[in-house]
PDB file of N, CA and C in Angstrom:
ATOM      1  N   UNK A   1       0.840  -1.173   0.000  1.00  0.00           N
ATOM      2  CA  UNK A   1       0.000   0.000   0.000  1.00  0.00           C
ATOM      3  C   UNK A   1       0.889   1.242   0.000  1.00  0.00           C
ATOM      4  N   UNK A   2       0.565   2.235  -0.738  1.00  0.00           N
ATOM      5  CA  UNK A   2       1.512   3.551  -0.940  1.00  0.00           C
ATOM      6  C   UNK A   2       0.766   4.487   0.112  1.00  0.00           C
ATOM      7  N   UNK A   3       1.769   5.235   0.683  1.00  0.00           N
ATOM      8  CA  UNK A   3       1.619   6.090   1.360  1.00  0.00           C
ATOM      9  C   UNK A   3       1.113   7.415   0.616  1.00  0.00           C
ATOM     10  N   UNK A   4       0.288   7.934   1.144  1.00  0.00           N
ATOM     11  CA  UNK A   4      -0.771   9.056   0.126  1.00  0.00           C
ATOM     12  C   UNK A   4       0.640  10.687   1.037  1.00  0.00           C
ATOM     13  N   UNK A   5       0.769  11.527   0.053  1.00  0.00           N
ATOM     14  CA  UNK A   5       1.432  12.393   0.366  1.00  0.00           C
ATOM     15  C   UNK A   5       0.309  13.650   1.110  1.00  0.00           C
ATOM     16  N   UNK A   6       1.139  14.793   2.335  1.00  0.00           N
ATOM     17  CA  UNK A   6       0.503  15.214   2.369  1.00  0.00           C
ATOM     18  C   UNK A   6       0.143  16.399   1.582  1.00  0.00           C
ATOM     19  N   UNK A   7      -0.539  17.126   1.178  1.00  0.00           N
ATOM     20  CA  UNK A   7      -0.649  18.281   0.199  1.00  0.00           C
ATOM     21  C   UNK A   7      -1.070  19.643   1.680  1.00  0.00           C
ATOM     22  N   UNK A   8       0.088  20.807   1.309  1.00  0.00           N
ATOM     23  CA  UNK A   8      -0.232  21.598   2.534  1.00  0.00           C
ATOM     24  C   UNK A   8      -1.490  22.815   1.676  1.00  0.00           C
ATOM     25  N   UNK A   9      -1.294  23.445   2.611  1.00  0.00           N
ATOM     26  CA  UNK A   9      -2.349  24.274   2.429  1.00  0.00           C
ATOM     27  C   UNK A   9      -4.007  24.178   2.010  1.00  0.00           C
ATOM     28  N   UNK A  10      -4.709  24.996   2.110  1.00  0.00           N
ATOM     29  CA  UNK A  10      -6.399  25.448   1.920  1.00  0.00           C
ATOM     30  C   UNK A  10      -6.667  24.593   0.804  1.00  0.00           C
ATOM     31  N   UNK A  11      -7.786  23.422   1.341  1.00  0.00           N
ATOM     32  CA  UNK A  11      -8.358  22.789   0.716  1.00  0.00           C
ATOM     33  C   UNK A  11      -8.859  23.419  -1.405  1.00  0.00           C
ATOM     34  N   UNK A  12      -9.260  22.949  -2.095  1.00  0.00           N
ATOM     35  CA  UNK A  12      -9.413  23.634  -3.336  1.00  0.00           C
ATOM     36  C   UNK A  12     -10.843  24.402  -3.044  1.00  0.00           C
ATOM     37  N   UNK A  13     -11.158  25.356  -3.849  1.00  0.00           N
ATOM     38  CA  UNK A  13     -12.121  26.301  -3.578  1.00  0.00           C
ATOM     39  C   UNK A  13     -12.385  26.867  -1.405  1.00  0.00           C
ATOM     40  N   UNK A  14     -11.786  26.337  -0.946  1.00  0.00           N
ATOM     41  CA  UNK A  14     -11.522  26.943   0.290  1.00  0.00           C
ATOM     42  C   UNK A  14     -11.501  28.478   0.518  1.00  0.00           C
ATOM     43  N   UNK A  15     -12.297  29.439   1.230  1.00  0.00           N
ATOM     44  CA  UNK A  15     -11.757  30.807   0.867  1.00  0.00           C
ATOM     45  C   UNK A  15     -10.957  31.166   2.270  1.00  0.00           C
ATOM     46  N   UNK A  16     -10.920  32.468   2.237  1.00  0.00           N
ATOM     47  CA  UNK A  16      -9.353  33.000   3.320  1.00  0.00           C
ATOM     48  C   UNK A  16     -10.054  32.792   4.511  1.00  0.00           C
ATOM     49  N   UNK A  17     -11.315  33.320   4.287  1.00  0.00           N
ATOM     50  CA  UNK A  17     -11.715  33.293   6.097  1.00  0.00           C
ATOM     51  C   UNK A  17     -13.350  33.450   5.657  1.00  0.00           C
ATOM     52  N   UNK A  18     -14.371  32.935   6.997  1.00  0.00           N
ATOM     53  CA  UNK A  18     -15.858  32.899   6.774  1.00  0.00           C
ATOM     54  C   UNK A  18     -15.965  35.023   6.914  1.00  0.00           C
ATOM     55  N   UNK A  19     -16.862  35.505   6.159  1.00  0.00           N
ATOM     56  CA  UNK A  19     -16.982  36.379   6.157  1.00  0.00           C
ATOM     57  C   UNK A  19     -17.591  36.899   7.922  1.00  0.00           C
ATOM     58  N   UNK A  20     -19.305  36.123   8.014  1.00  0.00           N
ATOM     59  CA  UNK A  20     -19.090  36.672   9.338  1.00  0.00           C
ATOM     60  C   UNK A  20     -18.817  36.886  10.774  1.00  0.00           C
ATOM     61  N   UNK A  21     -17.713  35.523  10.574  1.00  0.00           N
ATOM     62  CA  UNK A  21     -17.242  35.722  12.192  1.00  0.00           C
ATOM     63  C   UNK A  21     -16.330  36.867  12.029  1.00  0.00           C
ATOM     64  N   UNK A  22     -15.611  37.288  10.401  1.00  0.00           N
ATOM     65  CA  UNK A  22     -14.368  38.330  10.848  1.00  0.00           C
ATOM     66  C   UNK A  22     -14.460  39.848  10.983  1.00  0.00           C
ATOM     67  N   UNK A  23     -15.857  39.838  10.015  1.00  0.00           N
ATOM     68  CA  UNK A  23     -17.106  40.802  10.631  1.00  0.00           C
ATOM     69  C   UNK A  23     -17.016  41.131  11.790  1.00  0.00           C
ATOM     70  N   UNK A  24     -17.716  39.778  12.531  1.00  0.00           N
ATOM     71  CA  UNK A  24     -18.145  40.010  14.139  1.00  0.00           C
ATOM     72  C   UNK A  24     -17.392  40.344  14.908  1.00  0.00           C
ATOM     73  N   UNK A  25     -15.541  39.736  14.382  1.00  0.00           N
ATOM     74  CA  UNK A  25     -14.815  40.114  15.311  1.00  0.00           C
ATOM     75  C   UNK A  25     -14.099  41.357  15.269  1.00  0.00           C
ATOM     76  N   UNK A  26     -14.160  42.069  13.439  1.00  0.00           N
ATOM     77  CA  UNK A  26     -13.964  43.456  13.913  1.00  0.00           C
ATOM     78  C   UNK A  26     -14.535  44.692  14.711  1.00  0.00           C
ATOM     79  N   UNK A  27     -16.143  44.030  14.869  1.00  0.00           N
ATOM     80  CA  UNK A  27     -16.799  45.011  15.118  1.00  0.00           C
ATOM     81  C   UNK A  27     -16.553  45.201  16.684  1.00  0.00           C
ATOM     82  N   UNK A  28     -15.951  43.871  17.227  1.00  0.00           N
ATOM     83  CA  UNK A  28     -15.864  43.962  18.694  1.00  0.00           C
ATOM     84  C   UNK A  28     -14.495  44.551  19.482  1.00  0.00           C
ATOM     85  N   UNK A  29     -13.232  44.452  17.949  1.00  0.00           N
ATOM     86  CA  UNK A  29     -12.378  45.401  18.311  1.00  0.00           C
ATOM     87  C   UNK A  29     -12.723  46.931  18.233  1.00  0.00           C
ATOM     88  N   UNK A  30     -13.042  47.115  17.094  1.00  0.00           N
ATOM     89  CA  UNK A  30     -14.039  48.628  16.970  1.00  0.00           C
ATOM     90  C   UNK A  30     -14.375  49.119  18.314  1.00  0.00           C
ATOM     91  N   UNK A  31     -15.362  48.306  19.074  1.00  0.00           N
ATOM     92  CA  UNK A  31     -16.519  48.266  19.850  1.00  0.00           C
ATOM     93  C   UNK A  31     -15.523  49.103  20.957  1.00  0.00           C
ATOM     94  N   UNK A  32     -14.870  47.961  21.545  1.00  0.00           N
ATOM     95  CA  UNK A  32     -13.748  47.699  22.486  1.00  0.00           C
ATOM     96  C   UNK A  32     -12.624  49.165  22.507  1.00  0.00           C
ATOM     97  N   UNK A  33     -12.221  49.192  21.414  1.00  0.00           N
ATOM     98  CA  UNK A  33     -11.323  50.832  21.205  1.00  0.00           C
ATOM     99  C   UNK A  33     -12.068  51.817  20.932  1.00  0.00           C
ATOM    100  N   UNK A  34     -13.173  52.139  20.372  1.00  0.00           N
ATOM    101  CA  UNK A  34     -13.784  53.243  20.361  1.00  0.00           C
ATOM    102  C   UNK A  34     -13.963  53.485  22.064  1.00  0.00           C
ATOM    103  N   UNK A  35     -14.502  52.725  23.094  1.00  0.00           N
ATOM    104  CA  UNK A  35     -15.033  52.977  24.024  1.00  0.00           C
ATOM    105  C   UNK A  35     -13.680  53.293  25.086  1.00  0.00           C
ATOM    106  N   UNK A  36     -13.056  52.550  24.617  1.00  0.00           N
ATOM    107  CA  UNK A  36     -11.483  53.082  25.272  1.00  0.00           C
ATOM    108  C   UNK A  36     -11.056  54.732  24.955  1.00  0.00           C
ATOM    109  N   UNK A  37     -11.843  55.269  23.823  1.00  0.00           N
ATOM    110  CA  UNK A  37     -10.928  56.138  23.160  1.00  0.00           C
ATOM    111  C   UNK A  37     -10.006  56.514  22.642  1.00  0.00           C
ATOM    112  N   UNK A  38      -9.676  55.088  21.695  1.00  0.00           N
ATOM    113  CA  UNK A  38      -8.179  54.934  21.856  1.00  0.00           C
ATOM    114  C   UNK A  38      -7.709  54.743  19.979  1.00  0.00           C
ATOM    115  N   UNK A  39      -7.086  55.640  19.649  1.00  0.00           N
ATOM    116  CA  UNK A  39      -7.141  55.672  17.634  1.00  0.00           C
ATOM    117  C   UNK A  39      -6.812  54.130  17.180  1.00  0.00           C
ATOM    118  N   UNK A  40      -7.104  53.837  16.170  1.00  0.00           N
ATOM    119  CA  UNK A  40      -6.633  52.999  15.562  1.00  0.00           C
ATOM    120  C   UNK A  40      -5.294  52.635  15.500  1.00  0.00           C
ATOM    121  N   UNK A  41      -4.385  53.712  15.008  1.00  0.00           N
ATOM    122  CA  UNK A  41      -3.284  53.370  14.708  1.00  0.00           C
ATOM    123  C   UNK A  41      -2.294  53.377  16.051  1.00  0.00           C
ATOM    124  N   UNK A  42      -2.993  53.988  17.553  1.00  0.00           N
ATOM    125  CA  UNK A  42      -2.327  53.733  18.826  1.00  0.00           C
ATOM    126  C   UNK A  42      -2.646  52.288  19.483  1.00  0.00           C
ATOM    127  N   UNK A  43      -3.912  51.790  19.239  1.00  0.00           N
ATOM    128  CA  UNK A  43      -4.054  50.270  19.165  1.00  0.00           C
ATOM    129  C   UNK A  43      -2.794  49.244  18.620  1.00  0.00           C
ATOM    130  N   UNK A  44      -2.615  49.614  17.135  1.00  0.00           N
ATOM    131  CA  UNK A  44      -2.151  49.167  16.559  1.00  0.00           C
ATOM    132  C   UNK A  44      -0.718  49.188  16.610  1.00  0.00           C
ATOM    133  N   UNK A  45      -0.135  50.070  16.921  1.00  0.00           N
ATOM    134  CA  UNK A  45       1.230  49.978  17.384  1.00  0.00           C
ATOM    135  C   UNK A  45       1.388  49.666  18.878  1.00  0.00           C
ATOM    136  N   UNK A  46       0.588  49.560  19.809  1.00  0.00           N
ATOM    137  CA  UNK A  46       0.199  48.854  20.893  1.00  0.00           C
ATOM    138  C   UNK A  46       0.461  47.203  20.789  1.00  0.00           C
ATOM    139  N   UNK A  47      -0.290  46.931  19.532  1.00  0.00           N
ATOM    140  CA  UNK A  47      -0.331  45.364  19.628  1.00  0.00           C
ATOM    141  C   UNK A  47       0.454  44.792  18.827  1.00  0.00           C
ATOM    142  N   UNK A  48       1.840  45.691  18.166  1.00  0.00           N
ATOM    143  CA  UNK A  48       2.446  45.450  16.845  1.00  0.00           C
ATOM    144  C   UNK A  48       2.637  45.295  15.355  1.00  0.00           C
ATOM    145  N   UNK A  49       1.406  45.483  15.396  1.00  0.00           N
ATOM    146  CA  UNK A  49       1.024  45.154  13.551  1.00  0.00           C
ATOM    147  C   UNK A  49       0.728  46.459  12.784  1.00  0.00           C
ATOM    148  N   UNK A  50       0.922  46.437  11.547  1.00  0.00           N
ATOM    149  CA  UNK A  50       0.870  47.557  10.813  1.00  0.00           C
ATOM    150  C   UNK A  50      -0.596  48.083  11.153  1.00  0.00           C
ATOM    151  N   UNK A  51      -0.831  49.591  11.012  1.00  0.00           N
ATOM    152  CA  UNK A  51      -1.886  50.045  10.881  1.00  0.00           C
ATOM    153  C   UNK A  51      -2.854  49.864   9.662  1.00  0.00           C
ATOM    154  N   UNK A  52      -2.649  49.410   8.742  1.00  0.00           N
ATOM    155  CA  UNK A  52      -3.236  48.857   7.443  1.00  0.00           C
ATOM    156  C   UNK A  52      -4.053  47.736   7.663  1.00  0.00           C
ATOM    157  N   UNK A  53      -3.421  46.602   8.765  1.00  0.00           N
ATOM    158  CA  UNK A  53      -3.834  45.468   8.541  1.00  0.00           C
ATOM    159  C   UNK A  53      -4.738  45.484   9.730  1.00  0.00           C
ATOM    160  N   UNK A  54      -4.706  46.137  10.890  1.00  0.00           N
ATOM    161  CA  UNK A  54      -5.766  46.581  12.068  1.00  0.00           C
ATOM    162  C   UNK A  54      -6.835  47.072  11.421  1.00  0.00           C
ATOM    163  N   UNK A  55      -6.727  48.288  10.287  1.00  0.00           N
ATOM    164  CA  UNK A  55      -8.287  47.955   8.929  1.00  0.00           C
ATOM    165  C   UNK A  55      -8.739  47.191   8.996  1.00  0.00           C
ATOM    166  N   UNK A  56      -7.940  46.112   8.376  1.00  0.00           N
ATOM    167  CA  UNK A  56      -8.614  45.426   7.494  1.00  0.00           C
ATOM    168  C   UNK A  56      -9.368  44.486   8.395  1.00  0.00           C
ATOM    169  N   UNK A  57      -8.522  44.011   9.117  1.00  0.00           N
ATOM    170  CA  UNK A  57      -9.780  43.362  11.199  1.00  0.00           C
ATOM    171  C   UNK A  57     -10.603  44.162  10.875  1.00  0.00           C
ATOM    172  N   UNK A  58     -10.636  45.489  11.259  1.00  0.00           N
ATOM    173  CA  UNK A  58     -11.688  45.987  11.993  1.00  0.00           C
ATOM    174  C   UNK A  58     -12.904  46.180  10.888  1.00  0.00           C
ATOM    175  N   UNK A  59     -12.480  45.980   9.648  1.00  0.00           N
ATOM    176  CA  UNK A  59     -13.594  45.958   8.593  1.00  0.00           C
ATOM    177  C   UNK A  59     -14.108  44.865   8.266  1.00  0.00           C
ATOM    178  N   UNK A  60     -13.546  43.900   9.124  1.00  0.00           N
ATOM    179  CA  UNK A  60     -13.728  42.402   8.450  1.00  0.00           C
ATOM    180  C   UNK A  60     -13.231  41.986   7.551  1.00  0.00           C
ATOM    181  N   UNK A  61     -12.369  41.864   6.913  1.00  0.00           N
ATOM    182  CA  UNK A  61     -11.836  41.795   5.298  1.00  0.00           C
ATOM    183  C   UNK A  61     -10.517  41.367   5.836  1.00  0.00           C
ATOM    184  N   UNK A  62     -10.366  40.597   6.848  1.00  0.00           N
ATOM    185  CA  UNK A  62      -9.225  39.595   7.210  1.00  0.00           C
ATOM    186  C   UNK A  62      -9.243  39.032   8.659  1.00  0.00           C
ATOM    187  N   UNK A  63      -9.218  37.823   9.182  1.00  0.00           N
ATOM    188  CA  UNK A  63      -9.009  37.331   9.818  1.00  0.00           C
ATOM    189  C   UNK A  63      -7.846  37.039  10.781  1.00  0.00           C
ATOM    190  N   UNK A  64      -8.060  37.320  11.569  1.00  0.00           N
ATOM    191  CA  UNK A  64      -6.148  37.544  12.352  1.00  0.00           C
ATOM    192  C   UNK A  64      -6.154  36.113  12.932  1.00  0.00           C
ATOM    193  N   UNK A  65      -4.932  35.610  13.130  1.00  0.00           N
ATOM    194  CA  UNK A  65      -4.349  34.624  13.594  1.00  0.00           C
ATOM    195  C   UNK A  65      -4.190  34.202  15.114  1.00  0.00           C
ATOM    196  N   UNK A  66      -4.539  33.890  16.013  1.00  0.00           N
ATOM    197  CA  UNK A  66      -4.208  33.632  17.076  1.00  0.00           C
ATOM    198  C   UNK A  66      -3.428  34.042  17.537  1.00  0.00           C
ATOM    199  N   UNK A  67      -2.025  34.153  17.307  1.00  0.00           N
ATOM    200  CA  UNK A  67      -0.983  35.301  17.745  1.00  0.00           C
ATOM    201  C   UNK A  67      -1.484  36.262  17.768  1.00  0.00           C
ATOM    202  N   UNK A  68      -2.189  36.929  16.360  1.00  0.00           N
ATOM    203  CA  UNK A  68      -2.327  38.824  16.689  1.00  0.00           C
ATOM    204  C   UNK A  68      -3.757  39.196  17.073  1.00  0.00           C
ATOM    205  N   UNK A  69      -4.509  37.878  17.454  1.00  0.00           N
ATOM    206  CA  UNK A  69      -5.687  38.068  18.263  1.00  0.00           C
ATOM    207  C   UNK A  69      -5.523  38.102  19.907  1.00  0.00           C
ATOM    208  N   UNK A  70      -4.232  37.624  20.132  1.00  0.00           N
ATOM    209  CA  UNK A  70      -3.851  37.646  21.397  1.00  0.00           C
ATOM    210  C   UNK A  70      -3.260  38.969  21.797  1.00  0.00           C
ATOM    211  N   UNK A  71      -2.666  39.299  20.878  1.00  0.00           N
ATOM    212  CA  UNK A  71      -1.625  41.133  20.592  1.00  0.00           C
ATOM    213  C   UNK A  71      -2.709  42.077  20.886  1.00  0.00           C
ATOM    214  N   UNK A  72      -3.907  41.956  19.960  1.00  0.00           N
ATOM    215  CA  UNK A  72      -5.017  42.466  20.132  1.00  0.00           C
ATOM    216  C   UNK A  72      -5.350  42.863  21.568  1.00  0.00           C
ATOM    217  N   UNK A  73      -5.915  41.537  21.673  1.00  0.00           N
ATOM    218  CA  UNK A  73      -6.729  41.394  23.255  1.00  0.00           C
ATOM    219  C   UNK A  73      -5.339  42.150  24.412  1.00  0.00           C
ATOM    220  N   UNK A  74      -3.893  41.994  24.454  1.00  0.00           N
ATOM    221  CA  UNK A  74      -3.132  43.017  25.297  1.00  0.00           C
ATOM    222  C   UNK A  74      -3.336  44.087  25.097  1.00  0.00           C
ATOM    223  N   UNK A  75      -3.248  44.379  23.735  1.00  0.00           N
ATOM    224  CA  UNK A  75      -3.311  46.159  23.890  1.00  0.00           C
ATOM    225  C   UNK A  75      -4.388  46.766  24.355  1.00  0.00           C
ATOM    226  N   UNK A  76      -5.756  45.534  24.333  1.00  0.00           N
ATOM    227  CA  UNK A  76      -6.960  46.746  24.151  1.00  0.00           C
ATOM    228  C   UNK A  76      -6.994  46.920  26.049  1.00  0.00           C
ATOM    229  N   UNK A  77      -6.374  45.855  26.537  1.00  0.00           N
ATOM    230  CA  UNK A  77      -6.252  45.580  28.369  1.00  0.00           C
ATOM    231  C   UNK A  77      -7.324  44.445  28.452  1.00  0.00           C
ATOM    232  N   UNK A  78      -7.733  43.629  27.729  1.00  0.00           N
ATOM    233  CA  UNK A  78      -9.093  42.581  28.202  1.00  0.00           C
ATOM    234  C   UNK A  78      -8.029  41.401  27.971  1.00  0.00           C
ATOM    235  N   UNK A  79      -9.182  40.111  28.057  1.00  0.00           N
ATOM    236  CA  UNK A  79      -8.627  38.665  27.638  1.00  0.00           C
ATOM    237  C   UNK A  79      -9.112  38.497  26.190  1.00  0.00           C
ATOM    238  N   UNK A  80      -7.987  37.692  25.643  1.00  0.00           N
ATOM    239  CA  UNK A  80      -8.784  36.861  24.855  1.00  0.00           C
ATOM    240  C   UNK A  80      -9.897  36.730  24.907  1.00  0.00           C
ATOM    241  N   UNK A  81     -10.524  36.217  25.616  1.00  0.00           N
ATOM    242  CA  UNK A  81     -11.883  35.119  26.011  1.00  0.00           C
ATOM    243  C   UNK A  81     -13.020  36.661  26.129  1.00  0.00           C
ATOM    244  N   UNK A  82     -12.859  37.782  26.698  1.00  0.00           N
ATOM    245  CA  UNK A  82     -13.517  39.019  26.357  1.00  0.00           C
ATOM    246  C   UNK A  82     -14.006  39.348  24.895  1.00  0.00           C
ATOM    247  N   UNK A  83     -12.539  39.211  24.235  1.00  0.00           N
ATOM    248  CA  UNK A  83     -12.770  40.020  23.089  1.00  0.00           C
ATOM    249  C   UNK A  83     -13.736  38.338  22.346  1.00  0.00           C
ATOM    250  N   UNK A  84     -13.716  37.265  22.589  1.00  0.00           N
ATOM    251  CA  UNK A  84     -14.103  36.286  21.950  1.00  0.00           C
ATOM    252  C   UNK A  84     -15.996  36.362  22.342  1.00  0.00           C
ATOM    253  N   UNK A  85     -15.723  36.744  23.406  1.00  0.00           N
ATOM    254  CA  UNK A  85     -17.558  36.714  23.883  1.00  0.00           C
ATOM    255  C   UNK A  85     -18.111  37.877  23.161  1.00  0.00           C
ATOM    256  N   UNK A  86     -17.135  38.871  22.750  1.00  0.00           N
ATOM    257  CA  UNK A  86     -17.781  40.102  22.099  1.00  0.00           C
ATOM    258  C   UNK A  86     -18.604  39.583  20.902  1.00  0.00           C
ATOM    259  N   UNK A  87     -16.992  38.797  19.843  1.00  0.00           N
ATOM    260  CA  UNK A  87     -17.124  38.458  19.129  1.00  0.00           C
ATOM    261  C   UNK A  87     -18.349  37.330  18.860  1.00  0.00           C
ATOM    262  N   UNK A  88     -18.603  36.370  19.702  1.00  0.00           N
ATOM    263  CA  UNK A  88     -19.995  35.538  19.999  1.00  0.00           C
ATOM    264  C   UNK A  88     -20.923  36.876  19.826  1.00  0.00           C
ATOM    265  N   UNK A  89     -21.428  37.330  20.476  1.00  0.00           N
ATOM    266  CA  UNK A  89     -22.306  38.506  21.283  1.00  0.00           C
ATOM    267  C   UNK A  89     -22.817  38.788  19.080  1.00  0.00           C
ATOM    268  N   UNK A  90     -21.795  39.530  19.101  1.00  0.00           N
ATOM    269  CA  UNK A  90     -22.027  40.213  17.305  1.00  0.00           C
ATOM    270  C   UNK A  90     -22.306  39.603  16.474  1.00  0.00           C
ATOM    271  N   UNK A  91     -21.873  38.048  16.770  1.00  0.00           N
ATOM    272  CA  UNK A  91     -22.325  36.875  15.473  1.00  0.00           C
ATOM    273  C   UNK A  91     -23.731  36.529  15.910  1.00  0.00           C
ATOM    274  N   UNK A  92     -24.160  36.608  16.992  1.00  0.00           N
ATOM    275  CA  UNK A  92     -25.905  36.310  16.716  1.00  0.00           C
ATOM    276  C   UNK A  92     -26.390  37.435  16.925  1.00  0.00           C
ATOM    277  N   UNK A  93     -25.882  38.796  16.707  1.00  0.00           N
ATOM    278  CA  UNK A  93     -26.615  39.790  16.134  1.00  0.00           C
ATOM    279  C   UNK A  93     -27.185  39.877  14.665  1.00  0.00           C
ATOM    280  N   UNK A  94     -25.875  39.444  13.844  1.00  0.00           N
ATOM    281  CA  UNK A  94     -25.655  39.362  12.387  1.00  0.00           C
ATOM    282  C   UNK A  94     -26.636  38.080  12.011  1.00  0.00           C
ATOM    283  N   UNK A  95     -26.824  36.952  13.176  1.00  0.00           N
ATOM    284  CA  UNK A  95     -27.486  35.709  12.126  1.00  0.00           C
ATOM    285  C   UNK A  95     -28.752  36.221  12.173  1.00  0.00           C
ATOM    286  N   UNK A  96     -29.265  36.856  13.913  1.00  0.00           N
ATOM    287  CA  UNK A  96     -30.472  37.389  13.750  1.00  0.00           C
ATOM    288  C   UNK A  96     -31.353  38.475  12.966  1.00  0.00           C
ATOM    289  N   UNK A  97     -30.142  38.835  12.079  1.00  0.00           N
ATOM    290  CA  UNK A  97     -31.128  40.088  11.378  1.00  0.00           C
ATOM    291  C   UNK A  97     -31.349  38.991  10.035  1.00  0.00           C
TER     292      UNK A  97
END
């Protein structure tokens, strides 16, 4: 019997990320720094990552990685598990409409 190789990466037709959990979860960084008062781009050099790509979170139009969801959750001062209940909280806002 031959050993089947593994093939890396995103299945075929796979896309980058589900649209609305990354939605839900920008809206809860949004949520989270607006109420802080705190700019975008001071977040963002807070948690290390370019100010371009803290956009694109906070618009939904990319999905951050576990590392810079954790970067995130330091700078804004919460947990993980905060910014994740937000993120819950906004996704059955979005299924309910």
């Amino acid at each position: 019997m031959q050993k089947r190789s593994i093939q890396r990466g995103r299945p075929t037709g796979a896309t980058t990320f589900e649209a609305e959990p990354a939605q839900a979860f920008g809206a809860a960084v949004r949520s989270i720094r607006t109420a802080q008062g705190v700019a975008q781009e001071t977040l963002a050099n807070r948690a290390g990552i370019e100010r371009s790509h803290m956009g694109k979170i906070e618009r939904g139009e990319h999905m951050p990685t576990l590392a810079i969801i954790l970067k995130i959750a330091r700078a804004l001062g919460c947990s993980a598990s905060e910014l994740m209940k937000e993120t819950e909280n906004g996704l059955e806002a979005i299924k309910g409409k």
